[in-house]
PDB file of N, CA and C in Angstrom:
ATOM      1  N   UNK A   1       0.849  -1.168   0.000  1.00  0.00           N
ATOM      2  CA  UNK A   1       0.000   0.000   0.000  1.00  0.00           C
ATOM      3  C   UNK A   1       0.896   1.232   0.000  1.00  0.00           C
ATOM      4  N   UNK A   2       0.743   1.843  -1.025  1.00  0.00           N
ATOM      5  CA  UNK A   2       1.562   3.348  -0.839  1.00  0.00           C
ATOM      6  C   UNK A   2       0.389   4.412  -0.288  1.00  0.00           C
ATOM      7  N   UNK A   3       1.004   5.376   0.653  1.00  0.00           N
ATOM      8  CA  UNK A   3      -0.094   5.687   1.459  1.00  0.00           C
ATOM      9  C   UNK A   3       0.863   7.751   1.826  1.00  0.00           C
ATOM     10  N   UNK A   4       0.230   8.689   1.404  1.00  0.00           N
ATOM     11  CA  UNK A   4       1.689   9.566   1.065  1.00  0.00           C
ATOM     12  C   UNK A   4       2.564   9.573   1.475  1.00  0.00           C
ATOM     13  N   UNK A   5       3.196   9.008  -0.018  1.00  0.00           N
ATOM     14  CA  UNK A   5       4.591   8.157  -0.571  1.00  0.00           C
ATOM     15  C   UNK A   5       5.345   7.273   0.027  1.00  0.00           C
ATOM     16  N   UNK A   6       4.927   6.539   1.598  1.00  0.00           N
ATOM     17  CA  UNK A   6       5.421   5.720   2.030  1.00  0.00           C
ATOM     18  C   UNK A   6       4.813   4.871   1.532  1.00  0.00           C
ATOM     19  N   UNK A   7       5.516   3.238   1.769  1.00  0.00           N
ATOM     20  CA  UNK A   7       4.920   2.167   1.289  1.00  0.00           C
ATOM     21  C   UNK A   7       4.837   1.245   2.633  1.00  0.00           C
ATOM     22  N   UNK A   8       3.561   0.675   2.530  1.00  0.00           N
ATOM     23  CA  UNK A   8       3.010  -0.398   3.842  1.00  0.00           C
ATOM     24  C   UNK A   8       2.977  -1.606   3.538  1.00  0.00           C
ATOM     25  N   UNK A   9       2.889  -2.775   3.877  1.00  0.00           N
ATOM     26  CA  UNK A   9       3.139  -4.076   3.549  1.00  0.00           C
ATOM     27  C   UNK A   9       2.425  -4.963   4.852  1.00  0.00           C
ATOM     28  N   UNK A  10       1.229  -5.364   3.861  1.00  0.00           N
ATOM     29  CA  UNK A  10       0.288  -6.102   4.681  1.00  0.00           C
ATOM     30  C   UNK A  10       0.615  -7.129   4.852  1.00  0.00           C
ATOM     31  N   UNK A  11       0.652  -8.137   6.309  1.00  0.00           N
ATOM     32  CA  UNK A  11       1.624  -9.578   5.655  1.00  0.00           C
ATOM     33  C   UNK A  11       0.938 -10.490   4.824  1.00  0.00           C
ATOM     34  N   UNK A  12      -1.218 -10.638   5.415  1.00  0.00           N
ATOM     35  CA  UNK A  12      -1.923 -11.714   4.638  1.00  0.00           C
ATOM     36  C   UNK A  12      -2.883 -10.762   4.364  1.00  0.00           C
ATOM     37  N   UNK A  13      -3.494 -11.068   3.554  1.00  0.00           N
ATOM     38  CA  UNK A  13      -5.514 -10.355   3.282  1.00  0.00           C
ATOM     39  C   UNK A  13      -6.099 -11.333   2.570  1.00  0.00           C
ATOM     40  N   UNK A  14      -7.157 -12.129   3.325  1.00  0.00           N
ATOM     41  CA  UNK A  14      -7.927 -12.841   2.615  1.00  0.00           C
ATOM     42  C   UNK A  14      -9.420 -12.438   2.676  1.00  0.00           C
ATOM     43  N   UNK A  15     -10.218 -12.853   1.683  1.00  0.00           N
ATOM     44  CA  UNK A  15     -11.348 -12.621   1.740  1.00  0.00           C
ATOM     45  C   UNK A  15     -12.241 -13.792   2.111  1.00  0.00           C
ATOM     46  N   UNK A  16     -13.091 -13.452   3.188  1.00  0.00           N
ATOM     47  CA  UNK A  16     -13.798 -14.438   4.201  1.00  0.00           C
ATOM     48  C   UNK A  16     -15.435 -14.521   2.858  1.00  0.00           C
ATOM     49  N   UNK A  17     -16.220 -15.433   2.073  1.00  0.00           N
ATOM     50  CA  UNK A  17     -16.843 -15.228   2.004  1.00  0.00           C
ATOM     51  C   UNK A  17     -18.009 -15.377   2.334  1.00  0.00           C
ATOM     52  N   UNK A  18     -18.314 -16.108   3.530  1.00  0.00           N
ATOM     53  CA  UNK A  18     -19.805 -15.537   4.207  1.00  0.00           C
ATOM     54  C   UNK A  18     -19.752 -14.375   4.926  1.00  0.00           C
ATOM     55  N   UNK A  19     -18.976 -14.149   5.502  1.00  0.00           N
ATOM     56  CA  UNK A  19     -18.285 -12.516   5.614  1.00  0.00           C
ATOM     57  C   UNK A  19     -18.746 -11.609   5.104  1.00  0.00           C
ATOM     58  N   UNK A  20     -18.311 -11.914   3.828  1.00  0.00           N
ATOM     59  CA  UNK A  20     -18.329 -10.649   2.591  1.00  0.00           C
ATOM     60  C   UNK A  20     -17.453  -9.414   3.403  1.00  0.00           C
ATOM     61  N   UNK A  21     -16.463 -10.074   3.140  1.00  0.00           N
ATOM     62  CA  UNK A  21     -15.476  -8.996   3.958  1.00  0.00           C
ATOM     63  C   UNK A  21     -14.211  -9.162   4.034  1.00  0.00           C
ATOM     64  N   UNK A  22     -13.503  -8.112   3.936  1.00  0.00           N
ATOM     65  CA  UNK A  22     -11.407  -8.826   3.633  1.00  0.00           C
ATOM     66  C   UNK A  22     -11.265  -8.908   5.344  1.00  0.00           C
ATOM     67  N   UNK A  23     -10.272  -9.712   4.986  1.00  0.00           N
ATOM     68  CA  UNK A  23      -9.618  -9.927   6.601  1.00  0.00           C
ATOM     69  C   UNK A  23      -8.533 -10.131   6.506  1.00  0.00           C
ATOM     70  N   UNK A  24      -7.081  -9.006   7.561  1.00  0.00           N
ATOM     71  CA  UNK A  24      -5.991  -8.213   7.509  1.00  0.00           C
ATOM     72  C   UNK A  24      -5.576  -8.925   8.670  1.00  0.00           C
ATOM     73  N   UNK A  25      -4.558  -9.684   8.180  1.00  0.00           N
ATOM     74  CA  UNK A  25      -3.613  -9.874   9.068  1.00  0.00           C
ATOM     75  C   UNK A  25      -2.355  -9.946   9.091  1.00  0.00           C
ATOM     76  N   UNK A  26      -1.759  -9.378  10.352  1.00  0.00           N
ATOM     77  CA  UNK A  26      -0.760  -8.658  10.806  1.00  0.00           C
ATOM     78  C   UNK A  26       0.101  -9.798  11.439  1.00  0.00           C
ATOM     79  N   UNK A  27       0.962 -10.521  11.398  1.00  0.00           N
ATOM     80  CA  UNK A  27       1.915 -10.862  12.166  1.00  0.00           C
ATOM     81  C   UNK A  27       3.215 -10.234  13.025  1.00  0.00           C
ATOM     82  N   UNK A  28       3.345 -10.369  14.150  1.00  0.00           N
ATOM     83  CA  UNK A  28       4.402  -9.333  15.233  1.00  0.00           C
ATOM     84  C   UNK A  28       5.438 -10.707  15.760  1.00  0.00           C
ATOM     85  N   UNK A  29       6.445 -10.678  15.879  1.00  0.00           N
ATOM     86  CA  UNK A  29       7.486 -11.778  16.812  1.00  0.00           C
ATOM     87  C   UNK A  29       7.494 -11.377  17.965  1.00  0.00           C
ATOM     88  N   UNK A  30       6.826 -10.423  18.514  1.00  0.00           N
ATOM     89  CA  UNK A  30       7.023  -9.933  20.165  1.00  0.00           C
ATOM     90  C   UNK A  30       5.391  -9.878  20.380  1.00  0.00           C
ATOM     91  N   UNK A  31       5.701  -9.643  21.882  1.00  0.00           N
ATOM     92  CA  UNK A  31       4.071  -9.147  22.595  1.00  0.00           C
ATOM     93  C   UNK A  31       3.546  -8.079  21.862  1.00  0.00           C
ATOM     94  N   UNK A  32       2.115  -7.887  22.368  1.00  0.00           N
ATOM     95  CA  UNK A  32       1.473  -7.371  21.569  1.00  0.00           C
ATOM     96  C   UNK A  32       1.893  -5.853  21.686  1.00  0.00           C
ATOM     97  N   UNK A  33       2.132  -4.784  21.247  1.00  0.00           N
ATOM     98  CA  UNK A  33       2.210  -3.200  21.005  1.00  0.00           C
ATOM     99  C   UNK A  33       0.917  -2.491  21.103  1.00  0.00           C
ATOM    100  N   UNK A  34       0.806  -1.202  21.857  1.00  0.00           N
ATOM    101  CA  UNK A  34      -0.367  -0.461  21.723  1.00  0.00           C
ATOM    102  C   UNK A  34      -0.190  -0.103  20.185  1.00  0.00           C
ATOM    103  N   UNK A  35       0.812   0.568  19.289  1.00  0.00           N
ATOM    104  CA  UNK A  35       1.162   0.929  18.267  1.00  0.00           C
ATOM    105  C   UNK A  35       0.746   0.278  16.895  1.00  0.00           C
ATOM    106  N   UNK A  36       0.839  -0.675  17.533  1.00  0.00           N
ATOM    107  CA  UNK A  36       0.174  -2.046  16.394  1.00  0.00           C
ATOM    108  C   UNK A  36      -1.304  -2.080  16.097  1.00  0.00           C
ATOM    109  N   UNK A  37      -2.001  -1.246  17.183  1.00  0.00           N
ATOM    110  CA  UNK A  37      -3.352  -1.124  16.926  1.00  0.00           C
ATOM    111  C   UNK A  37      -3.558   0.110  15.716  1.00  0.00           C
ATOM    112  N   UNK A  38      -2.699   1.149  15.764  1.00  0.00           N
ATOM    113  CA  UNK A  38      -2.658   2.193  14.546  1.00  0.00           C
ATOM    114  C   UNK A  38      -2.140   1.876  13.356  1.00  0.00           C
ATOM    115  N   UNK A  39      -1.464   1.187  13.620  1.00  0.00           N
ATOM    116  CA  UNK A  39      -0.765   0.362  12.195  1.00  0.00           C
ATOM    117  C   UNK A  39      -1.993  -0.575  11.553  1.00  0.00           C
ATOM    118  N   UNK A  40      -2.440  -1.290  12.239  1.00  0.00           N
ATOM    119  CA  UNK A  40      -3.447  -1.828  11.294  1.00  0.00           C
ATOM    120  C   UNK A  40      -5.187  -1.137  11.237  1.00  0.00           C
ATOM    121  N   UNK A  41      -5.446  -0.121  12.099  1.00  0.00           N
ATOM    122  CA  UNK A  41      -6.991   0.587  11.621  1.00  0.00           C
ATOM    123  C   UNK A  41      -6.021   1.515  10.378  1.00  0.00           C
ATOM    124  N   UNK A  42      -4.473   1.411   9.872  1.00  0.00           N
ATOM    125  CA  UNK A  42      -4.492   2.712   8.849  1.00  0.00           C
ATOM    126  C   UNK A  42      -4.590   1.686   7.873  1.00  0.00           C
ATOM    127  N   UNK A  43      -3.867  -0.048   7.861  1.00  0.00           N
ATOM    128  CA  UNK A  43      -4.340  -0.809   6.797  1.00  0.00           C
ATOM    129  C   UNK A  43      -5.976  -0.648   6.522  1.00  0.00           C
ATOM    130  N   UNK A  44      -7.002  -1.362   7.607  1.00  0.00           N
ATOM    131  CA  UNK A  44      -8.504  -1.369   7.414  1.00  0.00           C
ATOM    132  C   UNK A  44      -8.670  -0.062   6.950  1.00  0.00           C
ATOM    133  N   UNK A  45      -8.537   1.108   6.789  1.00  0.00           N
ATOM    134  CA  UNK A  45      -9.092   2.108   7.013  1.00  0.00           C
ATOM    135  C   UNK A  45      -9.332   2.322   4.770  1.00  0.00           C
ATOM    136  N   UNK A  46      -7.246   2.252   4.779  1.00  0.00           N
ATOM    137  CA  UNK A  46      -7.667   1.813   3.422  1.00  0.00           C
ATOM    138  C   UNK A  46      -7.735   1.280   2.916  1.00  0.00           C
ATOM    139  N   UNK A  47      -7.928  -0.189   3.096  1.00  0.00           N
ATOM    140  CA  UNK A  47      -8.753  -1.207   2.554  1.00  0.00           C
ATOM    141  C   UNK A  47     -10.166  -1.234   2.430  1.00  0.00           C
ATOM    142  N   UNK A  48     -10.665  -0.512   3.508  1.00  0.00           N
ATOM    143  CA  UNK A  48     -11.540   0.170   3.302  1.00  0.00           C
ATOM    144  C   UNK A  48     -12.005   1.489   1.989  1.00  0.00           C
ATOM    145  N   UNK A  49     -11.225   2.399   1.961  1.00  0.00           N
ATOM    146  CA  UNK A  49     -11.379   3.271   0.931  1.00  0.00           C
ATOM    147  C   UNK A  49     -11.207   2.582  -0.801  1.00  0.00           C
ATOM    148  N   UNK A  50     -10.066   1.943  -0.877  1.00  0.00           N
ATOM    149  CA  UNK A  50      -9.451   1.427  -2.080  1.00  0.00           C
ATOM    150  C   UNK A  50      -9.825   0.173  -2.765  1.00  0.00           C
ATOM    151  N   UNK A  51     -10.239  -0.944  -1.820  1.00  0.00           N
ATOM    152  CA  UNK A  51     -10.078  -2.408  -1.717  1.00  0.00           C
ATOM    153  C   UNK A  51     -11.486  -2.863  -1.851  1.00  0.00           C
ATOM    154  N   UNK A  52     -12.710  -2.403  -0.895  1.00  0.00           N
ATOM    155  CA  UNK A  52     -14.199  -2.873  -0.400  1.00  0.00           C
ATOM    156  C   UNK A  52     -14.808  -2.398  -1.978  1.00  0.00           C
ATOM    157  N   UNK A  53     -15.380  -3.228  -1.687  1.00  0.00           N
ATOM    158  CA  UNK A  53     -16.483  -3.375  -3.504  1.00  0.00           C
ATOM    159  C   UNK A  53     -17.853  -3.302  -2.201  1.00  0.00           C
ATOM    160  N   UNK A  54     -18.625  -2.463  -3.508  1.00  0.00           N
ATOM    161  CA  UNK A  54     -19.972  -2.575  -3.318  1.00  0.00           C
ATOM    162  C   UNK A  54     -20.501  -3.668  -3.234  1.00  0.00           C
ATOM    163  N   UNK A  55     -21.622  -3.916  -1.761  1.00  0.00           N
ATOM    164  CA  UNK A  55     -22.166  -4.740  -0.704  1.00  0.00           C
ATOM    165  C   UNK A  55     -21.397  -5.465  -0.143  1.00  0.00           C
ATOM    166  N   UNK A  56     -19.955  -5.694   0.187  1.00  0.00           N
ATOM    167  CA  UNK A  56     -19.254  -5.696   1.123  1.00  0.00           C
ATOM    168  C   UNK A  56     -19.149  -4.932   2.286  1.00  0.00           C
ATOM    169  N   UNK A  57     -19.104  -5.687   3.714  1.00  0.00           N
ATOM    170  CA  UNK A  57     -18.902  -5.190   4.635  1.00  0.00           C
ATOM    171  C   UNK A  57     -17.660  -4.353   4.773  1.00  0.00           C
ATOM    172  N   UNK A  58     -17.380  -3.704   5.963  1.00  0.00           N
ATOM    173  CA  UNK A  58     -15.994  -3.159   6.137  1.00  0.00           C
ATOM    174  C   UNK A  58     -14.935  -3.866   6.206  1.00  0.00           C
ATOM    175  N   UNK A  59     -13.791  -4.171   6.139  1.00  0.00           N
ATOM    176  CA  UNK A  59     -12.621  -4.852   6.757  1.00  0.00           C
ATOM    177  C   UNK A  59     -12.772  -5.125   7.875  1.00  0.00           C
ATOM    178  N   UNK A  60     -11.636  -6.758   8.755  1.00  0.00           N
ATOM    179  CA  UNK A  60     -11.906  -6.487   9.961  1.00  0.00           C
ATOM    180  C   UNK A  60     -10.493  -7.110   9.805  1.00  0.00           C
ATOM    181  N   UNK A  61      -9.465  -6.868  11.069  1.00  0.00           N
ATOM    182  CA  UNK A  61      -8.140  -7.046  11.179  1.00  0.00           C
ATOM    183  C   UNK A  61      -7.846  -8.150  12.075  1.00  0.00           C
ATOM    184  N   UNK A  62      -6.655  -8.685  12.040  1.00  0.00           N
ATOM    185  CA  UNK A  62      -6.301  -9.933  13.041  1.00  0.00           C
ATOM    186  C   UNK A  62      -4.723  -9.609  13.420  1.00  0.00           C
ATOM    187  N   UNK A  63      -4.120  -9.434  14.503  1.00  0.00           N
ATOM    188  CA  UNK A  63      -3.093  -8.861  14.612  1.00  0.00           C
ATOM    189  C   UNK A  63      -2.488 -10.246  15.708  1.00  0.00           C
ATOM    190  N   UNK A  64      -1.620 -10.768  15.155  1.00  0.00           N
ATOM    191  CA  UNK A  64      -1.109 -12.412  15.449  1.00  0.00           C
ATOM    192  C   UNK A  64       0.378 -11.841  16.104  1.00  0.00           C
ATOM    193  N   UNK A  65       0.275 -12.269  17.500  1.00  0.00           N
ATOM    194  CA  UNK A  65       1.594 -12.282  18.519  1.00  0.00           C
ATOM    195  C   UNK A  65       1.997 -13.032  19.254  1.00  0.00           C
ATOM    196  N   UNK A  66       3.499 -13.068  19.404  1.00  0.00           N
ATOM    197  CA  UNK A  66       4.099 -14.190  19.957  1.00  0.00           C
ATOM    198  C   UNK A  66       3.264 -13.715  21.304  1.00  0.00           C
ATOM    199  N   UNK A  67       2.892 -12.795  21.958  1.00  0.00           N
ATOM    200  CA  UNK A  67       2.284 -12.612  23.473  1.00  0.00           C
ATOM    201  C   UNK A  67       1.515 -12.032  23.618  1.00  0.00           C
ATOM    202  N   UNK A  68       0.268 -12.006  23.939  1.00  0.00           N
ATOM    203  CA  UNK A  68      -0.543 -11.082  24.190  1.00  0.00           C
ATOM    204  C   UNK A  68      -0.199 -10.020  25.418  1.00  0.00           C
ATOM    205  N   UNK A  69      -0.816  -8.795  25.949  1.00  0.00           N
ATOM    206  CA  UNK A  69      -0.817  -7.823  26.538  1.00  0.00           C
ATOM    207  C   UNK A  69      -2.433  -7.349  26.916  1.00  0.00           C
ATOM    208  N   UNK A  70      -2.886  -8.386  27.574  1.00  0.00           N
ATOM    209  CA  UNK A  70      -4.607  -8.253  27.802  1.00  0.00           C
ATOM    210  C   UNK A  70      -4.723  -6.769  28.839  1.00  0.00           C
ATOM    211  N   UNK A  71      -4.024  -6.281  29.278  1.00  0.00           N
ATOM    212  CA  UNK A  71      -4.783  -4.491  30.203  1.00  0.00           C
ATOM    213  C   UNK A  71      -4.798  -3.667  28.490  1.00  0.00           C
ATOM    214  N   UNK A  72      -3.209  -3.673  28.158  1.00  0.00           N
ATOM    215  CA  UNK A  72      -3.398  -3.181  27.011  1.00  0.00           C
ATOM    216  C   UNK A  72      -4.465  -3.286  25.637  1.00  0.00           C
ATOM    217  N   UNK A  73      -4.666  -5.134  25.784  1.00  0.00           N
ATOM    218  CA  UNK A  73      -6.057  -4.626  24.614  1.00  0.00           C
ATOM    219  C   UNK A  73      -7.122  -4.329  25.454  1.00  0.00           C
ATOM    220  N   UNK A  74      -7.577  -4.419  26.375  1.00  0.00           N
ATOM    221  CA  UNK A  74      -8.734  -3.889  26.834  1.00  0.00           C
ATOM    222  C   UNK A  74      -8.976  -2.843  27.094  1.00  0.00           C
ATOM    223  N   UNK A  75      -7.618  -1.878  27.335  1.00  0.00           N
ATOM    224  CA  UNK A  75      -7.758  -0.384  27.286  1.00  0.00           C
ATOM    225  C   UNK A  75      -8.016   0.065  25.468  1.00  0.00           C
ATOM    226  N   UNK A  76      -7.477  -0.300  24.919  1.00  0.00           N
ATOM    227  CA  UNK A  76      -7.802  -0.062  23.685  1.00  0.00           C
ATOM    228  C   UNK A  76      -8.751  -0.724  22.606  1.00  0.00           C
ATOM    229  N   UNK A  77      -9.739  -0.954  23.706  1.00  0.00           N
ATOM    230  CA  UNK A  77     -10.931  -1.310  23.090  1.00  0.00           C
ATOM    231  C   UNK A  77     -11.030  -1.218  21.441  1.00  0.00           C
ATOM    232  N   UNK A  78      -9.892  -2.582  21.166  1.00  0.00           N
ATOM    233  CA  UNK A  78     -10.158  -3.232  19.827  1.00  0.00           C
ATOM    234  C   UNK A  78     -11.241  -3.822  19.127  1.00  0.00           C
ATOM    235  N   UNK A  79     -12.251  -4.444  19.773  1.00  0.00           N
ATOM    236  CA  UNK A  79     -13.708  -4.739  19.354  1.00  0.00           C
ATOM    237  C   UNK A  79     -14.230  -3.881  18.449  1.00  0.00           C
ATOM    238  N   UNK A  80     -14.208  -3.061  18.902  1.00  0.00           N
ATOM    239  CA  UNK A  80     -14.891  -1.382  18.641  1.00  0.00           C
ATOM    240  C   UNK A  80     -14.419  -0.780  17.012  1.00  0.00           C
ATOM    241  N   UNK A  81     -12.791  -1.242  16.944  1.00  0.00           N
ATOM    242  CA  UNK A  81     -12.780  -1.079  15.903  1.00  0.00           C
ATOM    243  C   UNK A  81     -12.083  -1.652  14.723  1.00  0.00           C
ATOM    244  N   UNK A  82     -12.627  -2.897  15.263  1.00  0.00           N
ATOM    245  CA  UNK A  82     -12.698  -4.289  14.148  1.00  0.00           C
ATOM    246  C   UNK A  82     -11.405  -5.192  14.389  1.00  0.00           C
ATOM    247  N   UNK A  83     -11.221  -5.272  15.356  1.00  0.00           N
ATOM    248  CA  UNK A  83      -9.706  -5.511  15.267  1.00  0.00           C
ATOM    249  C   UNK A  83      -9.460  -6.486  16.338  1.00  0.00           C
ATOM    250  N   UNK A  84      -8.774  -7.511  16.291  1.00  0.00           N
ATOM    251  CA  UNK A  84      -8.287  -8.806  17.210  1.00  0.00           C
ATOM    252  C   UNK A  84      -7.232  -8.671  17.442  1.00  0.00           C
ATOM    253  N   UNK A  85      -7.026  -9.399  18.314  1.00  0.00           N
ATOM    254  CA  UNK A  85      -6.030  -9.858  18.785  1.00  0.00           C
ATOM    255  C   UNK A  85      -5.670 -11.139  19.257  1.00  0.00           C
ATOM    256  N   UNK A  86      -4.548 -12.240  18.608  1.00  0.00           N
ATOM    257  CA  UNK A  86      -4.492 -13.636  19.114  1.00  0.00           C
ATOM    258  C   UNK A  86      -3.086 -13.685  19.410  1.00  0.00           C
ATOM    259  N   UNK A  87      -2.820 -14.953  20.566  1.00  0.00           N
ATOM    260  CA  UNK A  87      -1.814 -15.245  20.856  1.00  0.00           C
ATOM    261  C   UNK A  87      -1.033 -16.634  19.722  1.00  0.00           C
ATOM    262  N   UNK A  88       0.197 -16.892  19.194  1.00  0.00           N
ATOM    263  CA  UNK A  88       0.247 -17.984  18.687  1.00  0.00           C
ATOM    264  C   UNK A  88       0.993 -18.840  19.351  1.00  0.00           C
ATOM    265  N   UNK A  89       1.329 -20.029  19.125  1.00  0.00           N
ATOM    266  CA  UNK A  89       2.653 -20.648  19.609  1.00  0.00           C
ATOM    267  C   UNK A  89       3.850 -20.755  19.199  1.00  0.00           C
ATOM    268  N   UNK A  90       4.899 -20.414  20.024  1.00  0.00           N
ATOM    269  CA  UNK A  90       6.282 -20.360  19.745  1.00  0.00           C
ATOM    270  C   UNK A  90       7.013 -21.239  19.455  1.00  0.00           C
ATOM    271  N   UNK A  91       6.588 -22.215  20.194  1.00  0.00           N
ATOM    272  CA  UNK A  91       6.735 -23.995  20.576  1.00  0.00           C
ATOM    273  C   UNK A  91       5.726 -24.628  21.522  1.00  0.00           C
ATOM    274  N   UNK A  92       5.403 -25.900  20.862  1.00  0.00           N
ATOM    275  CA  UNK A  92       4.252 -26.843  21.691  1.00  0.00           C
ATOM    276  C   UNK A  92       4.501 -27.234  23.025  1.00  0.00           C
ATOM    277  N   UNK A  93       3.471 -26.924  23.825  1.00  0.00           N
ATOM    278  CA  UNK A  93       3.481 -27.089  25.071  1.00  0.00           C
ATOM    279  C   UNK A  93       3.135 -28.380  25.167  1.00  0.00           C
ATOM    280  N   UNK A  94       3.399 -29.152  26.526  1.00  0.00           N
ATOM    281  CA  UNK A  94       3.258 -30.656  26.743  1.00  0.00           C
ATOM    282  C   UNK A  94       1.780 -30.991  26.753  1.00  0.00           C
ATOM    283  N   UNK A  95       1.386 -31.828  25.875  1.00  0.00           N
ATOM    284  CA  UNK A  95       0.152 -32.298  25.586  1.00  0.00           C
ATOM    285  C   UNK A  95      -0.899 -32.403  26.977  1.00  0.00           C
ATOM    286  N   UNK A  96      -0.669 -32.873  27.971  1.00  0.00           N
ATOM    287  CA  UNK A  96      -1.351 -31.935  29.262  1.00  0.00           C
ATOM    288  C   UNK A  96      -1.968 -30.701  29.266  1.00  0.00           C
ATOM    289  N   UNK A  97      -0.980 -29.733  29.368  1.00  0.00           N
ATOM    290  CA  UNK A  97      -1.047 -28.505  29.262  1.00  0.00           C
ATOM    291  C   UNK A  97      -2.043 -28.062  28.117  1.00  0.00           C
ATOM    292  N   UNK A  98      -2.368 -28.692  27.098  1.00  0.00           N
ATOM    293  CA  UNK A  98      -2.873 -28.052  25.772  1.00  0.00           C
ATOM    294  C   UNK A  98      -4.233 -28.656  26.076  1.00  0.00           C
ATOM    295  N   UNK A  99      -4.350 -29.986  26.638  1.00  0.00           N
ATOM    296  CA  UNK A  99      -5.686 -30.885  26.908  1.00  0.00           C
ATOM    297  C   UNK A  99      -6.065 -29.549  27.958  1.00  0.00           C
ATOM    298  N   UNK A 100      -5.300 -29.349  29.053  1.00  0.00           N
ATOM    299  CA  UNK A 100      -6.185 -28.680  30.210  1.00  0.00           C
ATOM    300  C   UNK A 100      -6.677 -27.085  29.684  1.00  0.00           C
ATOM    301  N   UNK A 101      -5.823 -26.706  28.715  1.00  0.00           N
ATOM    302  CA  UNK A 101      -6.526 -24.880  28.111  1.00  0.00           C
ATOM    303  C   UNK A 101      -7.575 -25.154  27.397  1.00  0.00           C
ATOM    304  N   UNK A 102      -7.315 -26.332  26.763  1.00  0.00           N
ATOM    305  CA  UNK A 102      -8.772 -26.559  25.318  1.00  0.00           C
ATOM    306  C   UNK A 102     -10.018 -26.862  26.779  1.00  0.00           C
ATOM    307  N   UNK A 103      -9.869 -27.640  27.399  1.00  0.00           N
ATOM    308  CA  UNK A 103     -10.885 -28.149  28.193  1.00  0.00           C
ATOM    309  C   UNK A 103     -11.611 -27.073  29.704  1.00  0.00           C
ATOM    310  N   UNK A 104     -10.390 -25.610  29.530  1.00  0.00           N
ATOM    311  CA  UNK A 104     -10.814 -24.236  29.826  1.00  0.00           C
ATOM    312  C   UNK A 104     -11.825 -23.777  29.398  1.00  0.00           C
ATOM    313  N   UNK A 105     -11.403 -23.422  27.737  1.00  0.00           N
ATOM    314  CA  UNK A 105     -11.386 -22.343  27.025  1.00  0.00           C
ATOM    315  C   UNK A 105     -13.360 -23.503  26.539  1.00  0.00           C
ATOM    316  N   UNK A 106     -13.386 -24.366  26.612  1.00  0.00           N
ATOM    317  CA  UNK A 106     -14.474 -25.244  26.255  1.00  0.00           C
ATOM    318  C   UNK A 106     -15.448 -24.953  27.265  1.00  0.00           C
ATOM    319  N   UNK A 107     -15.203 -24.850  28.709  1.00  0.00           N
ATOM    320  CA  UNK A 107     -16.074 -24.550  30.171  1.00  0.00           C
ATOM    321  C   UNK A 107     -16.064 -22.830  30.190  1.00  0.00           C
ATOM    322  N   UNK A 108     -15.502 -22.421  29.306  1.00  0.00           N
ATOM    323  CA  UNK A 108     -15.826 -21.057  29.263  1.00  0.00           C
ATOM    324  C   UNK A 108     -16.697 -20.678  28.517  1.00  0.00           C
ATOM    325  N   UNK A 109     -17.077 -21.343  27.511  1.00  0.00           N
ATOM    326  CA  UNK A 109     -17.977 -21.133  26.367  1.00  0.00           C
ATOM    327  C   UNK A 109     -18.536 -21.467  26.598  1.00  0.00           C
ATOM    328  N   UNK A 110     -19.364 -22.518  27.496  1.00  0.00           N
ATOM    329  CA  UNK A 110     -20.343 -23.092  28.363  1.00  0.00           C
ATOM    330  C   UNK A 110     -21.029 -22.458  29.193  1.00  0.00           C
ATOM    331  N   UNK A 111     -20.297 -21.746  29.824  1.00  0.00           N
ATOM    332  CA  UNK A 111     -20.871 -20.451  30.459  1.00  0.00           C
ATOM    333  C   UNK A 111     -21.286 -19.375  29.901  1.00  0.00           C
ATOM    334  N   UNK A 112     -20.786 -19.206  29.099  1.00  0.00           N
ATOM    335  CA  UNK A 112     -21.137 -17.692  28.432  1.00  0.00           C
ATOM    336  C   UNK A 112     -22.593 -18.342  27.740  1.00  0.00           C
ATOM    337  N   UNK A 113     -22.489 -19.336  26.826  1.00  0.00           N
ATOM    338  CA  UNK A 113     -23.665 -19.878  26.178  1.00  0.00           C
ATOM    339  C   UNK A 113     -24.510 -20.078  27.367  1.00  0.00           C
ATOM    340  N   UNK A 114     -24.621 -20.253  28.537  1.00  0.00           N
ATOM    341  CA  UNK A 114     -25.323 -20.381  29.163  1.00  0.00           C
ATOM    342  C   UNK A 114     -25.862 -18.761  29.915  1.00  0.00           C
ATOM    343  N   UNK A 115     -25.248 -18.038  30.078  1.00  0.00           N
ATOM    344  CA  UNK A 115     -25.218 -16.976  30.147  1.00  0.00           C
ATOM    345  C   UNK A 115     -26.357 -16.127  29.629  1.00  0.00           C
ATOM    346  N   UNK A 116     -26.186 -16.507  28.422  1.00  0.00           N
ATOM    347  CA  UNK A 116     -26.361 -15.469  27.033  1.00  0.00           C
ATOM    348  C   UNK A 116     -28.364 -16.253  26.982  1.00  0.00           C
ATOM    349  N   UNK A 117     -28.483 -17.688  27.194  1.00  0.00           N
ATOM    350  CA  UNK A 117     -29.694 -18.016  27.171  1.00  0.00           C
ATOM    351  C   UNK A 117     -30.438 -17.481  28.536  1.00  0.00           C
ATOM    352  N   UNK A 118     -29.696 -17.123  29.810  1.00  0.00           N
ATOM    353  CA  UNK A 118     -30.672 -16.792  30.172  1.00  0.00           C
ATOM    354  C   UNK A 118     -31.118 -15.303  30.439  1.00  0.00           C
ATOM    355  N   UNK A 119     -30.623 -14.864  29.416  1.00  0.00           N
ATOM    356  CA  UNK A 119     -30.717 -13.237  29.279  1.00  0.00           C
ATOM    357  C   UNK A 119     -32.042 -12.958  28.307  1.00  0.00           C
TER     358      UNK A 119
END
């Protein structure tokens, strides 16, 4: 993306299609950056202007780090403006360890789904 006269370099953009929508993602080798959140609403922003075809939704971004920084995304209420944040792996943790987060992250969604029905 040349953007005045600098040039930007998105690492992936694919297009999701039940979506109907590009999706920007960012790869980082370190924890996550507040900075990294401006770097990619200026990708969405013109991917947005340049990129979105008529009846397409807006862009939405994925910003992939060796670490997350959860006060930091929650102060910068990324939701809001389209934008994720995931942790990846560096190296595989001992198959334990991966059984007991999946079997977390599974009783968490259990709750919330349960949550959410009785609202």
């Amino acid at each position: 993306m040349l953007i005045d006269g600098d040039s930007f370099k998105l690492d992936l953009l694919f297009y999701h299609r039940k979506l109907k929508r590009l999706v920007a993602i960012d790869l980082k080798l370190d924890r996550f950056k507040a900075q990294y959140k401006g770097q990619m609403e200026l990708y969405l922003r013109y991917l947005e202007k340049y990129e979105t075809e008529k009846g397409e939704d807006s862009p939405i971004g994925l910003i992939l780090c060796a670490e997350g920084s959860k006060e930091q995304i929650e102060l910068l209420q990324l939701e809001e403006s389209g934008i994720r944040v995931a942790e990846y792996l560096v190296e595989l943790s001992a198959k334990e360890l991966l059984q007991k987060k999946l079997h977390n992250v599974i009783e968490k969604e259990r709750e919330r789904l349960q949550m959410k029905k009785l609202k």
